[in-house]
Protein backbone atom coordinates (compact mmCIF):
# COMPACT_ATOMS: atom_id res chain seq x y z
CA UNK A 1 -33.05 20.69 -40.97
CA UNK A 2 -32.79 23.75 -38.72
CA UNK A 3 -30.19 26.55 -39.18
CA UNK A 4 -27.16 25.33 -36.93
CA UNK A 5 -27.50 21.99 -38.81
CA UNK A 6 -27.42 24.17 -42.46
CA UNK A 7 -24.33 26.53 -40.55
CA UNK A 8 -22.72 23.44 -39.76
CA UNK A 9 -22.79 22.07 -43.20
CA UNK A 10 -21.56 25.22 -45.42
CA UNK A 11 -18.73 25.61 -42.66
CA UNK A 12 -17.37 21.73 -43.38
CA UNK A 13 -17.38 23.00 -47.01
CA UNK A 14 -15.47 26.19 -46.47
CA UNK A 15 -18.83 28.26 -47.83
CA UNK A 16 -19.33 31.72 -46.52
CA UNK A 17 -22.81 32.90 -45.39
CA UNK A 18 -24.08 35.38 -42.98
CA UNK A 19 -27.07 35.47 -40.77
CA UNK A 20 -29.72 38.32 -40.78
CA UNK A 21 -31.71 38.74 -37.64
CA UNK A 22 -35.56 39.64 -38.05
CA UNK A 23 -36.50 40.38 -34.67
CA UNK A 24 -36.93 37.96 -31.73
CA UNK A 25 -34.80 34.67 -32.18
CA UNK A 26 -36.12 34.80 -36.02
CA UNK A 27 -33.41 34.95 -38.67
CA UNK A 28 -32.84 34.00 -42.93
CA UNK A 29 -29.38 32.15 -43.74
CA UNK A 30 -28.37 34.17 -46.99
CA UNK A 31 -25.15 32.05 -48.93
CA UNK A 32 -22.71 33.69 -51.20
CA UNK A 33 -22.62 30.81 -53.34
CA UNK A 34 -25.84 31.42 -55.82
CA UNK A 35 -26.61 34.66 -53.87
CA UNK A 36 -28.74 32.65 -52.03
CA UNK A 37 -31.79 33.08 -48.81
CA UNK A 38 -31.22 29.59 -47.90
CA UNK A 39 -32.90 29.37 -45.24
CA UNK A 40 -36.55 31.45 -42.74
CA UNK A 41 -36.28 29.95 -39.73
CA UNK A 42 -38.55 31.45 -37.17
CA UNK A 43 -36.65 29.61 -34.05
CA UNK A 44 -33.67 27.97 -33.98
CA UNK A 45 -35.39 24.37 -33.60
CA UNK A 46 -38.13 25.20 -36.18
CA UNK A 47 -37.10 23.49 -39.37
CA UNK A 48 -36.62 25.11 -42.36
CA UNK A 49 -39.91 26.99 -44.36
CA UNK A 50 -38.05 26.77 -47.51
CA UNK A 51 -37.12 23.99 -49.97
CA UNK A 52 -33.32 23.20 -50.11
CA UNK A 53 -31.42 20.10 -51.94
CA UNK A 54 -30.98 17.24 -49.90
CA UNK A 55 -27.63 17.28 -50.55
CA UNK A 56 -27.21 19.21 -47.50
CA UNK A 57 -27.68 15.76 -45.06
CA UNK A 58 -24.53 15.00 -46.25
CA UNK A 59 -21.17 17.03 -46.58
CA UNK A 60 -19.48 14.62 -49.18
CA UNK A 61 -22.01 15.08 -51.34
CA UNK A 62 -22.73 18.88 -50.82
CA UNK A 63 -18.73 19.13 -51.50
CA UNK A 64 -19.15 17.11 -54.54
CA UNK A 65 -22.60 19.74 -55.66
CA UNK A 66 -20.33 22.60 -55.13
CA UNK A 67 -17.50 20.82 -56.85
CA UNK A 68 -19.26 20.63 -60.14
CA UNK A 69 -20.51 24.16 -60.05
CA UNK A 70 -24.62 22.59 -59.92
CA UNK A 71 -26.85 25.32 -59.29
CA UNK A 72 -29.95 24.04 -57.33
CA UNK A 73 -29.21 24.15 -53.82
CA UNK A 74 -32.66 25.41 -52.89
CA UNK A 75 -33.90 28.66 -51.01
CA UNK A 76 -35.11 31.93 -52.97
CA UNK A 77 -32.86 33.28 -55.48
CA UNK A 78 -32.06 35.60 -58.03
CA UNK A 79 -31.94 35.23 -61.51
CA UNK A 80 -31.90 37.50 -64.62
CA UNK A 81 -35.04 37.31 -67.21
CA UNK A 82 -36.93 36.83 -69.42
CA UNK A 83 -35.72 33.00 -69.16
CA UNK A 84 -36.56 32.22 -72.98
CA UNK A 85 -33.81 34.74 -73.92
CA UNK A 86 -30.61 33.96 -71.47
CA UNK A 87 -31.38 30.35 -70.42
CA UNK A 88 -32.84 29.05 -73.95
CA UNK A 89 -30.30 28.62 -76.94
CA UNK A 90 -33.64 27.70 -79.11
CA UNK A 91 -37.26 27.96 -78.13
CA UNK A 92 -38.75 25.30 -80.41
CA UNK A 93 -35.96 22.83 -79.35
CA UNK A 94 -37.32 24.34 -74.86
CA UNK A 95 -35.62 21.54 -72.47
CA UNK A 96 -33.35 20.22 -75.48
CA UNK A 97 -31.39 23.57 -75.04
CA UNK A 98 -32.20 24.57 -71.80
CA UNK A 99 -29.23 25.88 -69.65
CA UNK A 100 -28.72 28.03 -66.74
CA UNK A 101 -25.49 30.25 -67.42
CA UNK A 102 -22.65 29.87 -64.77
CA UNK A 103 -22.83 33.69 -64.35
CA UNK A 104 -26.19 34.26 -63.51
CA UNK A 105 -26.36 30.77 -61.31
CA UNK A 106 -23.86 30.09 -59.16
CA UNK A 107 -22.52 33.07 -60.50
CA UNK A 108 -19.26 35.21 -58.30
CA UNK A 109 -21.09 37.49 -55.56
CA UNK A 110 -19.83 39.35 -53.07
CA UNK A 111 -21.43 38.84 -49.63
CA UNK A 112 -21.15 41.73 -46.77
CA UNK A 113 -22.53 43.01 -43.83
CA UNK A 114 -23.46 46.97 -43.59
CA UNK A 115 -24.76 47.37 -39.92
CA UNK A 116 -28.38 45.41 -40.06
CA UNK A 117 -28.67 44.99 -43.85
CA UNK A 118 -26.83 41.72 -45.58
CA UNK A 119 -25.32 43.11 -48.96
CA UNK A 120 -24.73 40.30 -52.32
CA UNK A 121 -23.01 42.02 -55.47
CA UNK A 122 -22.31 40.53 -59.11
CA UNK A 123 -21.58 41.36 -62.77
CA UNK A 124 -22.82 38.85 -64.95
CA UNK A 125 -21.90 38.48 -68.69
CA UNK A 126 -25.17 36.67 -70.23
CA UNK A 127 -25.22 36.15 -73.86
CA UNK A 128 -28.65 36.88 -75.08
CA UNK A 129 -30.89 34.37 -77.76
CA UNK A 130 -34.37 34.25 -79.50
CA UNK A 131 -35.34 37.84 -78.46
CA UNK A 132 -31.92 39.68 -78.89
CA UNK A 133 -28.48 38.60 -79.97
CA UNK A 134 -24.99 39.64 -78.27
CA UNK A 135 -24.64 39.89 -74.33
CA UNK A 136 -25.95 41.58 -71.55
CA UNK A 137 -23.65 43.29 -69.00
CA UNK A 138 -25.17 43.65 -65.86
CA UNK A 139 -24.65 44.58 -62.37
CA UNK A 140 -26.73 43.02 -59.98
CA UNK A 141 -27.05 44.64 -55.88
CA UNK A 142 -28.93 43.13 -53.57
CA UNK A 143 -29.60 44.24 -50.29
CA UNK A 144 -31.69 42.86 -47.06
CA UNK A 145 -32.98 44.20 -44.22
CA UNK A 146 -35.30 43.28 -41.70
CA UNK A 147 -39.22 43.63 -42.28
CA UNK A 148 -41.33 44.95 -39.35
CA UNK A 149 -44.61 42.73 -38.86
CA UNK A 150 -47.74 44.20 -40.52
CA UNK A 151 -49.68 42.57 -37.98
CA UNK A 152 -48.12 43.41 -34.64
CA UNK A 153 -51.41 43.16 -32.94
CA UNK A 154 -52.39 39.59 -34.19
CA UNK A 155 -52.31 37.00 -31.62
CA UNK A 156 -52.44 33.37 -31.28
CA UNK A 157 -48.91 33.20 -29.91
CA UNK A 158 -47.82 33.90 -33.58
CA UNK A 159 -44.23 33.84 -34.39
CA UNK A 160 -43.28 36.15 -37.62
CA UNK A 161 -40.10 36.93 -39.18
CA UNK A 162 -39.60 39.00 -42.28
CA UNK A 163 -37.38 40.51 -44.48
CA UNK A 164 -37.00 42.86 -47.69
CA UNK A 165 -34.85 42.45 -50.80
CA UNK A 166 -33.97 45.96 -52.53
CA UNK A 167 -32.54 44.82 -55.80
CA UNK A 168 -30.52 47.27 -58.62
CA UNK A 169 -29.73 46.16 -61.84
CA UNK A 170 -27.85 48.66 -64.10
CA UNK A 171 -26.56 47.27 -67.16
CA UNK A 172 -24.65 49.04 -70.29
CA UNK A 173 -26.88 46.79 -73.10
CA UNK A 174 -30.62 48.19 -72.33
CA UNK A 175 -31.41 47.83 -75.76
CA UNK A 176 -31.39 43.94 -74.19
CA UNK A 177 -34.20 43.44 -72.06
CA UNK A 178 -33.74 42.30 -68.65
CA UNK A 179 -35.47 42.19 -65.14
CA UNK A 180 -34.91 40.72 -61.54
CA UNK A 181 -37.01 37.31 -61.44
CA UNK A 182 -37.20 36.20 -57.47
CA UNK A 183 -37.94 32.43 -56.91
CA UNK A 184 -38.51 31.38 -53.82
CA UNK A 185 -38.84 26.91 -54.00
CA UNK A 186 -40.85 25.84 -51.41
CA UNK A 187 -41.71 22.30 -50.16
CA UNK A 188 -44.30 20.31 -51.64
CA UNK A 189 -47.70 19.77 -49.60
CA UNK A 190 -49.30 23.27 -49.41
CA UNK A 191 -51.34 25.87 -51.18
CA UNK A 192 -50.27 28.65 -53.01
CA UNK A 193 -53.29 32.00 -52.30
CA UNK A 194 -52.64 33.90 -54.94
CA UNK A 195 -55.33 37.45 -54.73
CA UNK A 196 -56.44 38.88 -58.22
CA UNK A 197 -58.92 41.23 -59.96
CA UNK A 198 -62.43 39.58 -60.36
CA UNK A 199 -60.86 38.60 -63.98
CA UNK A 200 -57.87 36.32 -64.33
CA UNK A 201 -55.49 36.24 -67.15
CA UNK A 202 -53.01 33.74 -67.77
CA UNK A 203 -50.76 31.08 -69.99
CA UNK A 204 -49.48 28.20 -69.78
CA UNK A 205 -45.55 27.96 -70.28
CA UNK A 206 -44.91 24.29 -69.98
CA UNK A 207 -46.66 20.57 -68.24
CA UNK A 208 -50.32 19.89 -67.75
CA UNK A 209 -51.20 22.52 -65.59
CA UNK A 210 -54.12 21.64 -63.53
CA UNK A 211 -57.69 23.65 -63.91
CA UNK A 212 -57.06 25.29 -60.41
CA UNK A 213 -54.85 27.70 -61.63
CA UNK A 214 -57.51 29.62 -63.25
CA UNK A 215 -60.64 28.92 -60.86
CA UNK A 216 -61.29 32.10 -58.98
CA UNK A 217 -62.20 31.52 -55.34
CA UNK A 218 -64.30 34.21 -53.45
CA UNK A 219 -63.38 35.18 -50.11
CA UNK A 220 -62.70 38.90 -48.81
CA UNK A 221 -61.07 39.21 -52.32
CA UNK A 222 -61.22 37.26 -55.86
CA UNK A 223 -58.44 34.73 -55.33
CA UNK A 224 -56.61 31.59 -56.73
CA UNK A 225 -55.84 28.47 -54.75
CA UNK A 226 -52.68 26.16 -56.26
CA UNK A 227 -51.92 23.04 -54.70
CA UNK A 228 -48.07 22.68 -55.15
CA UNK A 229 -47.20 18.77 -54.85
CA UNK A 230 -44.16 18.58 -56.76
CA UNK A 231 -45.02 15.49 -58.70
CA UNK A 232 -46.55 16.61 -61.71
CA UNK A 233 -44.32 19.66 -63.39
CA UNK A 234 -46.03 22.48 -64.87
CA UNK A 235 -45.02 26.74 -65.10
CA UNK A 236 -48.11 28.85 -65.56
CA UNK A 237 -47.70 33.07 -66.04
CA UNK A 238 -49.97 36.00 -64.78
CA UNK A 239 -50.59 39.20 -66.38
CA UNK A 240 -49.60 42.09 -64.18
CA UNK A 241 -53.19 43.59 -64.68
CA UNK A 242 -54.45 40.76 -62.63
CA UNK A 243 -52.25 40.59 -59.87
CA UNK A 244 -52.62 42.94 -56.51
CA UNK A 245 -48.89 42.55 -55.71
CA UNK A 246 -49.10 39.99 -52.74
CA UNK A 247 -49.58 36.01 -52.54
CA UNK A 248 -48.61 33.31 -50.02
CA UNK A 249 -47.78 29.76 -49.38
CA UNK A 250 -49.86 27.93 -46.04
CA UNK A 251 -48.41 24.83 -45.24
CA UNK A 252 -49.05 22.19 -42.53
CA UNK A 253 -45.43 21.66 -40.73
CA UNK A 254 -44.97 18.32 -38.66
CA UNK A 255 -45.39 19.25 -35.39
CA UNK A 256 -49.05 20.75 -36.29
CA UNK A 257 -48.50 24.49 -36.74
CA UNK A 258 -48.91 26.18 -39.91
CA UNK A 259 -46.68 27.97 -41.42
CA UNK A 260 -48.03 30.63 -43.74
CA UNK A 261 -44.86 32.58 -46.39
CA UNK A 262 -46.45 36.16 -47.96
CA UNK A 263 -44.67 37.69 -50.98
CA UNK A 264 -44.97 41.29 -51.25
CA UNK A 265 -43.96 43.08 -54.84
CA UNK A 266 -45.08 45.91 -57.37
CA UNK A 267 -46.83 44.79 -60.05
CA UNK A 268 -46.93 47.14 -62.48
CA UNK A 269 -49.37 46.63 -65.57
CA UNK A 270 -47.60 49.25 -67.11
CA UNK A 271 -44.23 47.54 -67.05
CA UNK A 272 -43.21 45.64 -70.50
CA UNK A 273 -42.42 42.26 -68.53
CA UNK A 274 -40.37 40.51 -71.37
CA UNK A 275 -40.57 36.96 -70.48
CA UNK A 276 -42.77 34.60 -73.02
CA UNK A 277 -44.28 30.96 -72.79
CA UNK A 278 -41.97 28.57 -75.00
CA UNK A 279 -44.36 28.36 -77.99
CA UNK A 280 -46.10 31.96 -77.99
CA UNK A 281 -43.61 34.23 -79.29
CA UNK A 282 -44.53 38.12 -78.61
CA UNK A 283 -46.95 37.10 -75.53
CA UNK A 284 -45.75 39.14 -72.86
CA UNK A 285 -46.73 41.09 -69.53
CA UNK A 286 -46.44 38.09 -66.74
CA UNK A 287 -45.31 39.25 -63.16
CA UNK A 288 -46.48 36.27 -61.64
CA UNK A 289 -45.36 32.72 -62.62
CA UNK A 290 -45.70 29.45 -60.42
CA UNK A 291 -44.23 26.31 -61.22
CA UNK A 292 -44.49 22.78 -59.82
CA UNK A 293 -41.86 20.34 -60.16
CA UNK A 294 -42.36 16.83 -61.29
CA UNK A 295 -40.71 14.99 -58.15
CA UNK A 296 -37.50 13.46 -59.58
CA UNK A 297 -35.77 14.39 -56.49
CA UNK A 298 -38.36 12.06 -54.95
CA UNK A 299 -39.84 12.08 -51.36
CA UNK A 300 -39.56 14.98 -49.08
CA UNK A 301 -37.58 16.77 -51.89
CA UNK A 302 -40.36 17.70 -54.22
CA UNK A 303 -41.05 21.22 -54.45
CA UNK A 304 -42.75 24.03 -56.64
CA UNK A 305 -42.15 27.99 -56.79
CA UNK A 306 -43.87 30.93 -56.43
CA UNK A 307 -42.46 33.53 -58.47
CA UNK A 308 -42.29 37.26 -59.26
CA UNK A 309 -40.68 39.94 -61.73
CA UNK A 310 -39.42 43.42 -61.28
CA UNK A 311 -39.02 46.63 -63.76
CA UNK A 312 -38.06 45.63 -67.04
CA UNK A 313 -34.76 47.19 -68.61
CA UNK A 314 -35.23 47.92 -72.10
CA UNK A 315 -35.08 50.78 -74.16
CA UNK A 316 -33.49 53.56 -73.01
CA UNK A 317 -34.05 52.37 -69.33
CA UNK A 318 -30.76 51.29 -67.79
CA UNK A 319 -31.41 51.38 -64.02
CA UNK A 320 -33.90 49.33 -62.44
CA UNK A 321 -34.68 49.65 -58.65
CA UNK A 322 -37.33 46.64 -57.30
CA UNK A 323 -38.06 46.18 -53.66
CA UNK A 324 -39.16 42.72 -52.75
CA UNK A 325 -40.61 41.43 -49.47
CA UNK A 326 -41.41 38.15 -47.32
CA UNK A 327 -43.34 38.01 -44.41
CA UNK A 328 -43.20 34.51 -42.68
CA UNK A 329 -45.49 33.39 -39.76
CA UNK A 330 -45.65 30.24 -37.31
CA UNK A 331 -48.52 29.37 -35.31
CA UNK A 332 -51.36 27.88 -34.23
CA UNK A 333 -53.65 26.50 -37.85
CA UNK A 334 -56.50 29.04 -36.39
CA UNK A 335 -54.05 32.20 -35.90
CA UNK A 336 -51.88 31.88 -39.06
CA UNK A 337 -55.39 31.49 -40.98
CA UNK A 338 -56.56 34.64 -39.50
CA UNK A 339 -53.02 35.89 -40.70
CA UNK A 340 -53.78 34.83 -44.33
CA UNK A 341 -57.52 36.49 -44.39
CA UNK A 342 -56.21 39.86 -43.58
CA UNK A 343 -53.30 39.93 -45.49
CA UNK A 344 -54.60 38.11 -48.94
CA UNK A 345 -57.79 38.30 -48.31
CA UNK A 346 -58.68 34.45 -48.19
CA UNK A 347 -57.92 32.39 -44.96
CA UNK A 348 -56.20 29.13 -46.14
């Protein structure tokens, strides 16, 4: 779908969104509903680089998804971690008591326009379980602006678009942890390049996950090469020692570009990062995480995520200031490989 067809759709549901320009006829489609980048579209008639619920072919049923207050409409969004304390009533019981809180997903933003920068705006009320008891109270500000290219002098007839996400969380509970964990779902059929030191640490969370996810490749830079196919589920976690703070997503789009999606965050070894696998309580310091679904939506719907943290609130820490970025380029296979050598160090 491109971006008048996803306009079209939120409009015939009465669902307010705004558009942010990033330079040339690039823009992202950010929703109030879920706090929500919906959409990268480099053109207007280049379809959409991320992964979105298919719901959105048809307005009955994306009335009837909003209707019931669902929460996985697609895009990159926002929620509040560590996941095994807010969305997880009992860790040894995992999916049996798995839920995603109303306030944290949907949840009630706020969605305004300051000049060039697109502003979202919450307070969520989370109630907190197998690390901490009682609730958070958070606020949650988000705030995007256009990203200038890093490459301005690469060629290939290269089309780029990019944007950065300046999150605050301030909450009056920091004796509960909490961080900003950004998910961006992508479709199903490329290759996650994730750089990393010349020594890789990780665990597994959930699923089979498949030997590639701790195979170091050697390129410019140590690196990590995930194929995401969105049929078999499995989560796998980094520690932040091991990540350099960038990682991207090449895909093959339909018409025979590439598309190529770079991530750009701190990762901060120093940083508590609360989050733990299901079954390995006290194991801690992930930044990275990457999960595949298992393809129950079927077809073109199958996705997996590439995901990243922010600074931890805990302590005596109640302020927490993350800047986030995505850099997406269209082009030629040949170009938007060059792209992915200079920027992760490992053409895709």
């Amino acid at each position: 779908m491109r971006m008048s067809d996803y306009q079209q759709a939120l409009e015939a549901v009465g669902q307010p969104y705004e558009v942010l320009a990033l330079g040339g006829e690039s823009a992202a489609l950010i929703t109030q509903r879920g706090g929500r980048v919906l959409g990268i579209f480099p053109t207007p008639d280049t379809p959409n680089l991320l992964w979105t619920n298919h719901v959105f072919h048809d307005k009955a049923e994306l009335a009837n998804f909003i209707a019931s207050g669902a929460w996985n409409i697609g895009g990159e969004r926002l929620w509040i971690a560590p996941e095994i304390q807010y969305n997880v009533r009992d860790r040894a019981d995992f999916w049996g008591t798995m839920n995603v809180p109303p306030a944290m997903d949907p949840s009630e933003y706020t969605l305004s326009v300051q000049g060039s920068a697109v502003r979202l705006r919450a307070s969520m009320t989370l109630p907190a379980y197998n690390l901490a008891s009682g609730e958070q109270q958070i606020v949650v500000e988000r705030v995007y602006r256009p990203a200038p290219n890093p490459l301005p002098e690469a060629g290939g007839h290269l089309i780029y678009g990019g944007y950065q996400q300046q999150v605050t969380l301030q909450t009056t509970q920091p004796h509960i942890a909490a961080e900003a964990w950004i998910l961006a779902q992508l479709p199903a059929g490329g290759e996650l390049i994730i750089p990393s030191m010349p020594q890789v640490d990780a665990a597994d969370y959930f699923g089979r996950v498949p030997d590639s996810a701790r195979i170091l490749h050697q390129g410019d830079v140590p690196h990590l090469r995930i194929a995401l196919t969105g049929r078999q589920q499995f989560k796998v976690g980094y520690r932040a020692w091991c990540m350099t703070g960038r990682m991207g997503y090449w895909r093959i789009l339909e018409d025979g570009r590439a598309s190529l999606l770079v991530r750009v965050f701190f990762s901060n070894p120093a940083n508590p990062y609360a989050e733990e696998p299901p079954n390995q309580p006290g194991v801690r310091g992930f930044s990275v995480h990457v999960y595949n679904d298992g393809g129950e939506f079927g077809g073109d719907q199958s996705f997996g995520e590439m995901e990243c943290n922010g600074t931890t609130l805990v302590d005596e820490q109640a302020v927490a200031v993350d800047t986030f970025l995505m850099w997406a380029y269209v082009g030629s296979p040949n170009a938007v490989r060059e792209v992915g050598r200079l920027l992760l160090g490992a053409a895709p």
